[in-house]
N, C-alpha and C. Protein backbone atom coordinates (compact mmCIF):
# COMPACT_ATOMS: atom_id res chain seq x y z
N UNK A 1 176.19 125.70 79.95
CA UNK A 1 177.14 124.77 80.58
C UNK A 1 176.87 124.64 82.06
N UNK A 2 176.40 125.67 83.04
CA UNK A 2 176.06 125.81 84.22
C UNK A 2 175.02 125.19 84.23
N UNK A 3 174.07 124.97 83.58
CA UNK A 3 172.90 124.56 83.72
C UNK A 3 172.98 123.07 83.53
N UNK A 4 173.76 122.62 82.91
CA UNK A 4 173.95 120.96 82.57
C UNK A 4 174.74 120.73 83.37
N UNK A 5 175.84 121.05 84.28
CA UNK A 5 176.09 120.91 85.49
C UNK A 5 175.73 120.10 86.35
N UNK A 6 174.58 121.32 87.14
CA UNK A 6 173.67 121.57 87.90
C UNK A 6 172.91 120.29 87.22
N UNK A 7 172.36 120.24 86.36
CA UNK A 7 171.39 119.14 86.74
C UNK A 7 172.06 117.58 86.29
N UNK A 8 173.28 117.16 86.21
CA UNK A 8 174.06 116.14 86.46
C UNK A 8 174.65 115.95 87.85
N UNK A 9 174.88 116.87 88.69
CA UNK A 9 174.92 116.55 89.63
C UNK A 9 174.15 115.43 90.73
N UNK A 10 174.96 114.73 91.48
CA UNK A 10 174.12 113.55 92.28
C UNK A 10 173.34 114.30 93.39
N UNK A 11 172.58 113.84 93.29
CA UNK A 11 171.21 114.44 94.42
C UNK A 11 171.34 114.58 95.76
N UNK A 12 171.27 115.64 96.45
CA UNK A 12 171.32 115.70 98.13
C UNK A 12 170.99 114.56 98.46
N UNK A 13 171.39 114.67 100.30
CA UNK A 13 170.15 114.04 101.07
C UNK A 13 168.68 114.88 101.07
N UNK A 14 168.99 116.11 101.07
CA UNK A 14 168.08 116.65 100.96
C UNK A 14 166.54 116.96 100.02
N UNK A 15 167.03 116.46 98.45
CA UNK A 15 166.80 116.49 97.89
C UNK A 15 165.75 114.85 98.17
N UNK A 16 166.49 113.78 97.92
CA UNK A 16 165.67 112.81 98.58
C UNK A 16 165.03 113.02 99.80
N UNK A 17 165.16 113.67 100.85
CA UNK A 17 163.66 113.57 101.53
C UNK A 17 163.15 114.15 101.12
N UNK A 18 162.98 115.39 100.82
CA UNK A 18 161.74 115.70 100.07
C UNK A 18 161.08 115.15 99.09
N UNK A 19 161.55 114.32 98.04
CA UNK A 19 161.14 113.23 97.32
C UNK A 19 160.26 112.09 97.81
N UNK A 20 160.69 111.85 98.95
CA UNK A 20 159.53 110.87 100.08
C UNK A 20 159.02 111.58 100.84
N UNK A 21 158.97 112.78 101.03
CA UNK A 21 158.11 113.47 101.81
C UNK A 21 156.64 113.37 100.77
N UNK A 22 156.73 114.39 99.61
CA UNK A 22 156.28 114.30 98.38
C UNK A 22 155.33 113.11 98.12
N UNK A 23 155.83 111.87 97.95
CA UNK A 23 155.10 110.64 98.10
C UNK A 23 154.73 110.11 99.11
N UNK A 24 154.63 110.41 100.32
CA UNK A 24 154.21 110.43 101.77
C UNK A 24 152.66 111.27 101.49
N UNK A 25 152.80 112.40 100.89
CA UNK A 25 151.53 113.54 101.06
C UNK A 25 150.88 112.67 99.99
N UNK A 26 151.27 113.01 99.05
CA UNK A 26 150.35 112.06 97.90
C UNK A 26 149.43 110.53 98.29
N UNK A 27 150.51 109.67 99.17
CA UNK A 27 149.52 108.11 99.68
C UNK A 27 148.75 108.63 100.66
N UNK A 28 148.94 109.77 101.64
CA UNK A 28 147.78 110.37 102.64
C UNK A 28 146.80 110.64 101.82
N UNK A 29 147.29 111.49 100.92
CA UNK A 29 145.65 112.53 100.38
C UNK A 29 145.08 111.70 99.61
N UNK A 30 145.33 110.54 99.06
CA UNK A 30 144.85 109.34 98.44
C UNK A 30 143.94 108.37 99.64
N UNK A 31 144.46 108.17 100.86
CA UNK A 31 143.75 107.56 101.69
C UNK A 31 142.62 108.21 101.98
N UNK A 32 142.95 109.66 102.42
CA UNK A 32 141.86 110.51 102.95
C UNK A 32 140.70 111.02 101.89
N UNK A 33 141.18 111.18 100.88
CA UNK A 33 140.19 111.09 99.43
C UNK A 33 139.08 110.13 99.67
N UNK A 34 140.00 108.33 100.00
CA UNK A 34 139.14 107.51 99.19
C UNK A 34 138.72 106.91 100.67
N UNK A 35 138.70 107.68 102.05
CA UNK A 35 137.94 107.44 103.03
C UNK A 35 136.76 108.61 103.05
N UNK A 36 136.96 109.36 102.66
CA UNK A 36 135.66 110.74 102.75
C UNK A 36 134.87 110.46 101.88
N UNK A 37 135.47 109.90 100.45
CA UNK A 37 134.39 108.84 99.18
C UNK A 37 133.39 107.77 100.36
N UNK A 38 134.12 107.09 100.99
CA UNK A 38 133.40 105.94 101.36
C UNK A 38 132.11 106.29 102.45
N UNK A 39 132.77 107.42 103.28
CA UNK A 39 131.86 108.01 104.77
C UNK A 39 130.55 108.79 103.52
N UNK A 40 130.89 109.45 102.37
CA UNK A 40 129.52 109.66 101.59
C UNK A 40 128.95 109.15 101.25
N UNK A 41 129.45 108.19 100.77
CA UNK A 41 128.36 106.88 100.17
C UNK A 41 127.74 106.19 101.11
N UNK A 42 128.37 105.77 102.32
CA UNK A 42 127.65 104.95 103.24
C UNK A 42 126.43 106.19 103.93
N UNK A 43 126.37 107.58 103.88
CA UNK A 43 125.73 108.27 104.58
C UNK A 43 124.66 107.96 103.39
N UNK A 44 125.01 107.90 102.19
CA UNK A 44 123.36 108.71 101.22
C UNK A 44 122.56 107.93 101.07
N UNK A 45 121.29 108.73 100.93
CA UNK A 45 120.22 108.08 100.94
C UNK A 45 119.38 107.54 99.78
N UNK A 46 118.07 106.73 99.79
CA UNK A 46 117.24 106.50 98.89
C UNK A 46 116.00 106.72 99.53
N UNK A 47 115.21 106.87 98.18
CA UNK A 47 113.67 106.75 98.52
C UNK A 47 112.97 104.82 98.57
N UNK A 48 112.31 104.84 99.12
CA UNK A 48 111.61 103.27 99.48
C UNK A 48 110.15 103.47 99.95
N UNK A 49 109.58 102.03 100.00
CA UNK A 49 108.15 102.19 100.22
C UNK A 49 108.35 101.29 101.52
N UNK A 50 107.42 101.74 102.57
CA UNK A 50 107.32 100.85 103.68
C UNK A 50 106.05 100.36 103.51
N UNK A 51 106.48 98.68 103.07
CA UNK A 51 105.44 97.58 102.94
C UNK A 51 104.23 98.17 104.38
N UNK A 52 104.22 98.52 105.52
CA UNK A 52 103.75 98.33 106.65
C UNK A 52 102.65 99.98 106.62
N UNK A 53 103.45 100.37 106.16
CA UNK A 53 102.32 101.73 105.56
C UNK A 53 101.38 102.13 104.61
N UNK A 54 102.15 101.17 103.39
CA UNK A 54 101.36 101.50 102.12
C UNK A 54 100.34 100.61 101.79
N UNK A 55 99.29 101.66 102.01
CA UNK A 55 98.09 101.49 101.10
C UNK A 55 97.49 100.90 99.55
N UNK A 56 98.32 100.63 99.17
CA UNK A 56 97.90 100.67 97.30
C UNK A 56 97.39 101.55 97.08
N UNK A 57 97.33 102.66 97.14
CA UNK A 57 96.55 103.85 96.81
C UNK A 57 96.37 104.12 95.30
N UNK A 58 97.57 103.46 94.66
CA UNK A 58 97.41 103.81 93.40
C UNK A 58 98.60 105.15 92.42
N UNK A 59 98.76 105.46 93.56
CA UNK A 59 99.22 107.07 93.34
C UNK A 59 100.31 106.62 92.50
N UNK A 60 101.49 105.56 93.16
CA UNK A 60 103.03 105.27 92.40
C UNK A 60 102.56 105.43 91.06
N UNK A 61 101.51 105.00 90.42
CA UNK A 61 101.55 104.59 89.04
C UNK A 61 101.82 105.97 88.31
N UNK A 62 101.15 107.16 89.04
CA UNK A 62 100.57 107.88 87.89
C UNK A 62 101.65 109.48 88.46
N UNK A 63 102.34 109.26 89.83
CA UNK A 63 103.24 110.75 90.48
C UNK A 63 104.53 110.31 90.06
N UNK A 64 105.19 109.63 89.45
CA UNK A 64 105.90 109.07 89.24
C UNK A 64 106.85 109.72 88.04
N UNK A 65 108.12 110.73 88.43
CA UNK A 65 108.32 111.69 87.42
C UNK A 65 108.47 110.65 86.17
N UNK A 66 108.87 109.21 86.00
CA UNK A 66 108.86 108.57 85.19
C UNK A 66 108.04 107.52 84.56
N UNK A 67 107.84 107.43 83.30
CA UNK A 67 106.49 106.82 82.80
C UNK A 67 107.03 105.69 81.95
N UNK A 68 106.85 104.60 82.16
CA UNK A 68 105.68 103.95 83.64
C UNK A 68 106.95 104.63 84.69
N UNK A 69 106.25 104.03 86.26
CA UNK A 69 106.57 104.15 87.31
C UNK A 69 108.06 103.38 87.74
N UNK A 70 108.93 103.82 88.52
CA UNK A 70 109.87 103.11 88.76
C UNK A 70 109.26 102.22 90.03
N UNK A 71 108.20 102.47 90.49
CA UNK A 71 107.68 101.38 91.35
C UNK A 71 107.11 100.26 90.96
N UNK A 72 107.54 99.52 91.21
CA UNK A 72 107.11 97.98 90.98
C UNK A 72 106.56 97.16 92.12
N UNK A 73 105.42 96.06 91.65
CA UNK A 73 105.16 95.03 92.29
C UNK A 73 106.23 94.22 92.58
N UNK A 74 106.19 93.78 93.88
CA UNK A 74 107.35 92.23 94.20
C UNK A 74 106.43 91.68 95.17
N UNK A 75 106.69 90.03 94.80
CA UNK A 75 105.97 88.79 95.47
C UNK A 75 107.45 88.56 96.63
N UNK A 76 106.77 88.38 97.44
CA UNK A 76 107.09 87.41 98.99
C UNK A 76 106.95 86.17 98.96
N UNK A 77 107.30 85.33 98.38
CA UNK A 77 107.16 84.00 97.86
C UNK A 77 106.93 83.25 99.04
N UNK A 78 108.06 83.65 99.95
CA UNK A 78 107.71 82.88 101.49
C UNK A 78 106.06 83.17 102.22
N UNK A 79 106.01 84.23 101.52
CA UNK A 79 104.31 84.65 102.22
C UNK A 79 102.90 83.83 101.45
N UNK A 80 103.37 83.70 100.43
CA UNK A 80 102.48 83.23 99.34
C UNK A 80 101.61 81.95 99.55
N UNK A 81 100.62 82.04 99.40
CA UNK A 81 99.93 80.41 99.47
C UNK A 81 99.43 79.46 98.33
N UNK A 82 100.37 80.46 97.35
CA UNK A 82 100.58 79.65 95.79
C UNK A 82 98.78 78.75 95.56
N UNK A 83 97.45 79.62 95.71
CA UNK A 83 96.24 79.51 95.99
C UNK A 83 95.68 79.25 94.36
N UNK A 84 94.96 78.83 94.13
CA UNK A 84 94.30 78.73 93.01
C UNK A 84 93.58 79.36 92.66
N UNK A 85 92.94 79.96 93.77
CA UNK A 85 91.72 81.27 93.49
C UNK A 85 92.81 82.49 94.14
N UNK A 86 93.27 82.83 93.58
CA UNK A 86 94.26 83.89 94.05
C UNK A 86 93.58 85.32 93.78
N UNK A 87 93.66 86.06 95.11
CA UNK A 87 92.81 87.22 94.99
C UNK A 87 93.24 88.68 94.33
N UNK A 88 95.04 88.34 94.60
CA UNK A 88 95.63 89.35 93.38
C UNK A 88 95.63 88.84 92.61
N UNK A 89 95.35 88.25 91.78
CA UNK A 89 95.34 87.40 90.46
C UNK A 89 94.16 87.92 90.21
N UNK A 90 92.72 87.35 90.35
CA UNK A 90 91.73 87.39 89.79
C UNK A 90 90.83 88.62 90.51
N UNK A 91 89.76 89.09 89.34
CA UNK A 91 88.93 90.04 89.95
C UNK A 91 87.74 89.21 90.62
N UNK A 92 87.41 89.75 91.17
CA UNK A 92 85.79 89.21 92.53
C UNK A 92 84.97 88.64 91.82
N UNK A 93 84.81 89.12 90.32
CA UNK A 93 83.85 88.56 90.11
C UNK A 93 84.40 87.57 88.43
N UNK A 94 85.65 87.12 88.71
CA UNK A 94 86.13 86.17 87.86
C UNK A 94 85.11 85.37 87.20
N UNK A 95 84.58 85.10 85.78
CA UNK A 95 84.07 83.89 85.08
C UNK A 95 84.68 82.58 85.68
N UNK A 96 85.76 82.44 85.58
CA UNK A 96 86.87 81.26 85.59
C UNK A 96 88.07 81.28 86.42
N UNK A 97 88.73 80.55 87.12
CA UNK A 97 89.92 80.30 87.40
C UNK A 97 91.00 80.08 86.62
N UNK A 98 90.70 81.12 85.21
CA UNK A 98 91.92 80.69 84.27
C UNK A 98 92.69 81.69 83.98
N UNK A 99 93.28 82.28 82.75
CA UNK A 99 94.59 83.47 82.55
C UNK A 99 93.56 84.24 81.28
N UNK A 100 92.30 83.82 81.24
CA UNK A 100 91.67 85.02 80.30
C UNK A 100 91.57 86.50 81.02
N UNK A 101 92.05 87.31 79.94
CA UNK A 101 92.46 88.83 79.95
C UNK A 101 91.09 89.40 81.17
N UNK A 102 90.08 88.80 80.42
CA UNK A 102 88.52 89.31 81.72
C UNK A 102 88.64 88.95 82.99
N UNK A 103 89.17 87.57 83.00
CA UNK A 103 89.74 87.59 84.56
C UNK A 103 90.57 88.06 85.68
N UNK A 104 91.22 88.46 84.93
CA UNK A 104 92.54 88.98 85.92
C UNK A 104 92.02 90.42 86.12
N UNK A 105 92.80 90.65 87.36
CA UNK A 105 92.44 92.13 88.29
C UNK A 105 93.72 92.79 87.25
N UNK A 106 94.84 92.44 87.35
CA UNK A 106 95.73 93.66 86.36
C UNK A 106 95.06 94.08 85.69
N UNK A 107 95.60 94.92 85.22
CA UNK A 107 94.86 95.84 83.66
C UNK A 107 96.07 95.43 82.82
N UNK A 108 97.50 95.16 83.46
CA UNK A 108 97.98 95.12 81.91
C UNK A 108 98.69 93.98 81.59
N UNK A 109 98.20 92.97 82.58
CA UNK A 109 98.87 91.49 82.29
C UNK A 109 100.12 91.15 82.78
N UNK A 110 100.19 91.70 84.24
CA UNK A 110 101.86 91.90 84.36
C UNK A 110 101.95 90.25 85.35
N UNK A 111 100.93 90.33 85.84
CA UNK A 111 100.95 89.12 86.64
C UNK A 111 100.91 87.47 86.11
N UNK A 112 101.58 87.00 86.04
CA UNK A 112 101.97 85.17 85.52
C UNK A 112 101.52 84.07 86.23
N UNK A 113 100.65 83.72 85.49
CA UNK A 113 100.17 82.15 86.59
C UNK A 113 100.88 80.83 85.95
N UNK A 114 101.14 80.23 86.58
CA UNK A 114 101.97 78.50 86.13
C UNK A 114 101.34 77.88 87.17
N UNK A 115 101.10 77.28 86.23
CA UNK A 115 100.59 75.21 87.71
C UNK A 115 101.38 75.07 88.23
N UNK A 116 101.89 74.54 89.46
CA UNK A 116 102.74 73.96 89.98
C UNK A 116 102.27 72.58 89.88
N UNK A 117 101.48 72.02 90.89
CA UNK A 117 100.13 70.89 91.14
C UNK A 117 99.31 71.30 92.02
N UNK A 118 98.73 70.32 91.66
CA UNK A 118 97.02 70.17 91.95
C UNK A 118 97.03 70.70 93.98
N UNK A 119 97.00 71.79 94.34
CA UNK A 119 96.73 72.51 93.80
C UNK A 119 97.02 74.01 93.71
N UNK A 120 98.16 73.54 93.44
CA UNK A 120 99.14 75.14 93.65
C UNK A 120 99.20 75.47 92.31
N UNK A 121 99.38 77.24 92.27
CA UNK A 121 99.79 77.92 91.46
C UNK A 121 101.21 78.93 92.13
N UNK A 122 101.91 78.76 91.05
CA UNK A 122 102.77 80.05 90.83
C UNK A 122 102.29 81.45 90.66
N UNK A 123 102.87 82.31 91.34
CA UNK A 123 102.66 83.78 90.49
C UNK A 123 103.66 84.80 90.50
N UNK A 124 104.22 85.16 89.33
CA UNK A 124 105.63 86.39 89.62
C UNK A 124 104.79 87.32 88.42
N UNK A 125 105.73 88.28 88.88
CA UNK A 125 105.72 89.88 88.31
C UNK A 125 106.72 89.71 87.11
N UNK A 126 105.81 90.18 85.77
CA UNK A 126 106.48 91.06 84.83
C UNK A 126 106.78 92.23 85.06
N UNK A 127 107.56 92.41 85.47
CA UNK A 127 108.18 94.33 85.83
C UNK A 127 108.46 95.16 84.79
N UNK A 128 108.80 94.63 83.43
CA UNK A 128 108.46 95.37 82.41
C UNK A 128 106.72 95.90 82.18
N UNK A 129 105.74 94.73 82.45
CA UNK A 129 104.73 95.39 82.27
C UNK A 129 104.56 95.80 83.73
N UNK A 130 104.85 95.61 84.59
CA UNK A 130 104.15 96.71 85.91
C UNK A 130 104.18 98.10 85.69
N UNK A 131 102.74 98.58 85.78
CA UNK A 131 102.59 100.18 85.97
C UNK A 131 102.29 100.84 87.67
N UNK A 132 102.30 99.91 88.46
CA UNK A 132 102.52 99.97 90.49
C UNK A 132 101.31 100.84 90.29
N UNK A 133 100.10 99.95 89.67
CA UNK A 133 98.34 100.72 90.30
C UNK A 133 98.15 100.40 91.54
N UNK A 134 99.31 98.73 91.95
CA UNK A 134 98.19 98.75 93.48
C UNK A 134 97.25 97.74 93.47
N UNK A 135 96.23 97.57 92.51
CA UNK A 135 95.59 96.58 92.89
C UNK A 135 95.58 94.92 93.15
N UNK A 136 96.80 94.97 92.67
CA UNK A 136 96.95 93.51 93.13
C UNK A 136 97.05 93.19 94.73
N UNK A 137 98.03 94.53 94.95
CA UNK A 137 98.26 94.57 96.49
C UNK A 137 97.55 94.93 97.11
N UNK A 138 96.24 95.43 96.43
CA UNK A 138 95.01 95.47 97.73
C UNK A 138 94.02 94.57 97.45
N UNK A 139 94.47 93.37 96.77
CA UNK A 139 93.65 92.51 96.37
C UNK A 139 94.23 91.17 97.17
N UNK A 140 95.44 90.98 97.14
CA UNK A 140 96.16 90.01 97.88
C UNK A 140 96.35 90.60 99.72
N UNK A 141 96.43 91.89 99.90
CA UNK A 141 96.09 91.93 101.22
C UNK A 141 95.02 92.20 101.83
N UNK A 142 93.38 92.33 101.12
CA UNK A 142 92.19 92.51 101.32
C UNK A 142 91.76 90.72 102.16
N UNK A 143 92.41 89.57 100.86
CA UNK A 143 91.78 88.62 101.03
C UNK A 143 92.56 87.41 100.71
N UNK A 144 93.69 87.86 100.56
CA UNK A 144 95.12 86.86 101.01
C UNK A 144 96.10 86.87 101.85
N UNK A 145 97.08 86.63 101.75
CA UNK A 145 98.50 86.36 102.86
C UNK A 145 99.10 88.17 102.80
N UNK A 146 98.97 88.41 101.50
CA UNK A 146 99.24 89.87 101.31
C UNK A 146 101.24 89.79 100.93
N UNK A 147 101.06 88.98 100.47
CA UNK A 147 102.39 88.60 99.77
C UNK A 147 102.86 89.61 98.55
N UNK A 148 102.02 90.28 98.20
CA UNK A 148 102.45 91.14 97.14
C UNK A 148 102.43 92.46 97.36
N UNK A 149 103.32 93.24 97.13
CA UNK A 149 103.45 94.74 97.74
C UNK A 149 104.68 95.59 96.71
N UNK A 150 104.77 96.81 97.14
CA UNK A 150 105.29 97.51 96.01
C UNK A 150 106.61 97.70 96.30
N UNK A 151 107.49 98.48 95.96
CA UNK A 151 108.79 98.89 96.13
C UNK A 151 109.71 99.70 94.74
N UNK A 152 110.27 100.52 95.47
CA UNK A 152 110.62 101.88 94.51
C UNK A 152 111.92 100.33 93.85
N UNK A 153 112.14 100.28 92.44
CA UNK A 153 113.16 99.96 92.04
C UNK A 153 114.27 100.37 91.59
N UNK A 154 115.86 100.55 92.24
CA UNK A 154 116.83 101.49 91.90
C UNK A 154 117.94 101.28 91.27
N UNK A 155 116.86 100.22 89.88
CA UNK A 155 117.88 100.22 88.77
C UNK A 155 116.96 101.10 87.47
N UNK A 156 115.67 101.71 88.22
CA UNK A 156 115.15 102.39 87.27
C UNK A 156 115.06 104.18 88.32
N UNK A 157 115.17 104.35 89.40
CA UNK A 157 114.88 105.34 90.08
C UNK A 157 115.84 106.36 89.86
N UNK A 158 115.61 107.61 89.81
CA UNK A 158 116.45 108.48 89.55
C UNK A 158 117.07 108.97 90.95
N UNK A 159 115.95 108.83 91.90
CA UNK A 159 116.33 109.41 93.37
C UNK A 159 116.43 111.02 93.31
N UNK A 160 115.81 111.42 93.07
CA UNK A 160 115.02 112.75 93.24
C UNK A 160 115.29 113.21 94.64
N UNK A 161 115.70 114.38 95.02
CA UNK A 161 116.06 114.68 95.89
C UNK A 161 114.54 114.73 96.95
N UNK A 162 113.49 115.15 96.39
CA UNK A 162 112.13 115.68 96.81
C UNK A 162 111.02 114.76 95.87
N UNK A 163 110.89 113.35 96.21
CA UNK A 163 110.26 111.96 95.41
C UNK A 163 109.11 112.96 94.93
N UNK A 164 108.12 112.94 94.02
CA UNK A 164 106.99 113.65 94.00
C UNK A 164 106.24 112.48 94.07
N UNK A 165 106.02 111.08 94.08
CA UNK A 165 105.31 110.08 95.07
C UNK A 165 105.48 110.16 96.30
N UNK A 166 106.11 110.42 97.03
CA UNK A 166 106.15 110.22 98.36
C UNK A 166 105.33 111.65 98.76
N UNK A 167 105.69 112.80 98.09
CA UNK A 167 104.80 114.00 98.24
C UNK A 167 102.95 113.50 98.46
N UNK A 168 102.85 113.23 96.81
CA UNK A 168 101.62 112.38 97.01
C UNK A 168 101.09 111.15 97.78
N UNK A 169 101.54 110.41 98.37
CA UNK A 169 101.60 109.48 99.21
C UNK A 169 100.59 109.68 100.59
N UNK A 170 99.01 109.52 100.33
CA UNK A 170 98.41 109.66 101.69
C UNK A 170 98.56 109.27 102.90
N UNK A 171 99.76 107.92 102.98
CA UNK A 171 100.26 107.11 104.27
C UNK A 171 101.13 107.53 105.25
N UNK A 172 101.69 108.39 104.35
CA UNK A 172 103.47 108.51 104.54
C UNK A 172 104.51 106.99 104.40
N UNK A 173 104.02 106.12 103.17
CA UNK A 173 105.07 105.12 103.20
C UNK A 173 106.72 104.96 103.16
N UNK A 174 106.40 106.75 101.88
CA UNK A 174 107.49 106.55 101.27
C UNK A 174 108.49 107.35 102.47
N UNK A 175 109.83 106.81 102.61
CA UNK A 175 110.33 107.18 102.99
C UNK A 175 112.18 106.87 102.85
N UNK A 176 113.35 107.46 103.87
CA UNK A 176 114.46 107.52 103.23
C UNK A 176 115.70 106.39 103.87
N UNK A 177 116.12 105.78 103.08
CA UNK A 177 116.79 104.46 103.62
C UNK A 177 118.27 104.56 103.14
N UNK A 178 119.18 103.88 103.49
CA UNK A 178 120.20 103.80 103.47
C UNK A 178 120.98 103.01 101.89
N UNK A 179 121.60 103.73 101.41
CA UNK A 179 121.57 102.92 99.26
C UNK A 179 122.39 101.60 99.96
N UNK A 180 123.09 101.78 101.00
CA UNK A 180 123.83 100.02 101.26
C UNK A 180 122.24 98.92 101.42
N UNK A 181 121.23 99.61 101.50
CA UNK A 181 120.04 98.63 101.92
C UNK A 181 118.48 99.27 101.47
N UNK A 182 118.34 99.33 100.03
CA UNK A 182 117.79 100.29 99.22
C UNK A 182 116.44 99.29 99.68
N UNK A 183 116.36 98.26 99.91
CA UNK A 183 114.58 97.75 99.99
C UNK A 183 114.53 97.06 101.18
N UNK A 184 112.79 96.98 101.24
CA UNK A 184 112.46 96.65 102.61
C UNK A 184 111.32 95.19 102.16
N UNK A 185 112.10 94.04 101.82
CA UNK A 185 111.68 93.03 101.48
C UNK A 185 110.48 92.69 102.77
N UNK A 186 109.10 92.48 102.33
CA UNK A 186 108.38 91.97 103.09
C UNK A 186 108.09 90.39 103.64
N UNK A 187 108.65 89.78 102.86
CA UNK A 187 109.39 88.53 104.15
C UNK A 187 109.97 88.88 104.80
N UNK A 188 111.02 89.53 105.12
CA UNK A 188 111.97 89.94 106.01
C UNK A 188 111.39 90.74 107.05
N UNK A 189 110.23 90.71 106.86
CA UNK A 189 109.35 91.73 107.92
C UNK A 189 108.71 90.50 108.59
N UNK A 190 108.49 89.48 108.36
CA UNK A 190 108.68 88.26 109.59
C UNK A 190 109.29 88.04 110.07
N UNK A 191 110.53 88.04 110.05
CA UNK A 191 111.63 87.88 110.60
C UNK A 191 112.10 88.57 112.01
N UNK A 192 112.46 89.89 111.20
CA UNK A 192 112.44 91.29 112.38
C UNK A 192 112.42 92.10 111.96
N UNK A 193 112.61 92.92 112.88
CA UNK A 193 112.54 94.45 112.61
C UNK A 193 113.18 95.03 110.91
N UNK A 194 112.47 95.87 110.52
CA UNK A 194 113.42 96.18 109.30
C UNK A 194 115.08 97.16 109.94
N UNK A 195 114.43 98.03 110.76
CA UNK A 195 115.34 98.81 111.45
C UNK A 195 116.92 97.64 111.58
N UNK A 196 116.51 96.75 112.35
CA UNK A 196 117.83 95.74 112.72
C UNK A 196 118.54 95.56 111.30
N UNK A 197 117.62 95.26 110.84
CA UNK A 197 117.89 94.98 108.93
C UNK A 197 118.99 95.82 108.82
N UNK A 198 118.66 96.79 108.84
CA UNK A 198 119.84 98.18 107.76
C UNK A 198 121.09 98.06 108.93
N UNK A 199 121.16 97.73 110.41
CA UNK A 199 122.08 97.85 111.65
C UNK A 199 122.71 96.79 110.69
N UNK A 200 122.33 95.33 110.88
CA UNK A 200 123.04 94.41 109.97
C UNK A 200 123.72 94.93 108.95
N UNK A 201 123.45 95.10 108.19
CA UNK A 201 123.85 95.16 106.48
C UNK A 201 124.69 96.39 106.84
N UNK A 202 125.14 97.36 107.75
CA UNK A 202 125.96 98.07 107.87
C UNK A 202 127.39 97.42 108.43
């Protein structure tokens, strides 16, 4: 009977502030939660390739804890001279200017030619077939605009705390960037600085 009382009774004042005190701590530690979430995420990092370092060496294809490589070829379209004798496209000593398997420098067909006209060609990346050997990109920057270059992709990258490509990496390309600004698009390296890049996008 004391006990049913007691809890029919109408509630202090006291009792209500502490009730909004209570929900006072709770909307803080909710703010401060989901501001210390945000200051981590904006701090962490990724691995990336700096277009301006890398070599094609070859290495992405094969150090790559994942098989194929999470590195991929990407075209600079703005760089491109959409060429007919295209030098990442074809090997040196091409039969033809056409899409037979003997011609092309890939090994595994990742690269796409389309006419545009007379006398442009198209060329984009199959990224399913890219295995990031490189040679296209030392084929298009040996003896083209150099429009084609590599880049870690981080819808396949695990982000390895310690890349074992970048370990292997004779340039030092690989290096650690900000996940709000995971690539270092090489058009955008006409433009400006990549550095300003990531200041922006922050």
């Amino acid at each position: 009977m004391k006990s049913t009382l007691h809890s029919n009774r109408p509630k202090s004042r006291r009792d209500f502030l502490r009730t909004i005190l209570r929900a006072v701590c709770l909307v803080m530690l909710g703010w401060l939660a989901s501001m210390l979430g945000r200051r981590y995420s904006s701090c962490k990092m990724s691995w990336q390739i700096d277009p301006r370092k890398c070599i094609a060496c070859g290495k992405c294809s094969n150090a790559c804890v994942l098989t194929p490589s999470a590195v991929k070829c990407m075209h600079a379209f703005k760089m491109c001279g959409y060429c007919n004798l295209c030098t990442g496209y074809f090997t040196l000593q091409a039969n033809s200017l056409d899409t037979g398997a003997e011609n092309q420098l890939c090994p595994v067909g990742a690269i796409k030619r389309r006419f545009v006209e007379d006398p442009f060609y198209e060329y984009t990346i199959d990224d399913k077939l890219c295995v990031a050997c490189g040679r296209c990109v030392k084929g298009c920057g040996a003896f083209g605009n150099g429009s084609l270059y590599l880049q870690v992709r981080h819808d396949r990258c695990v982000n390895c705390n310690e890349c074992a490509i970048a370990r292997a990496c004779p340039s030092g390309a690989f290096r650690r960037v900000p996940v709000r600004a995971p690539y270092m698009p090489k058009d955008h390296l006409l433009e400006q600085d990549w550095e300003s890049h990531v200041e922006n996008k922050g």
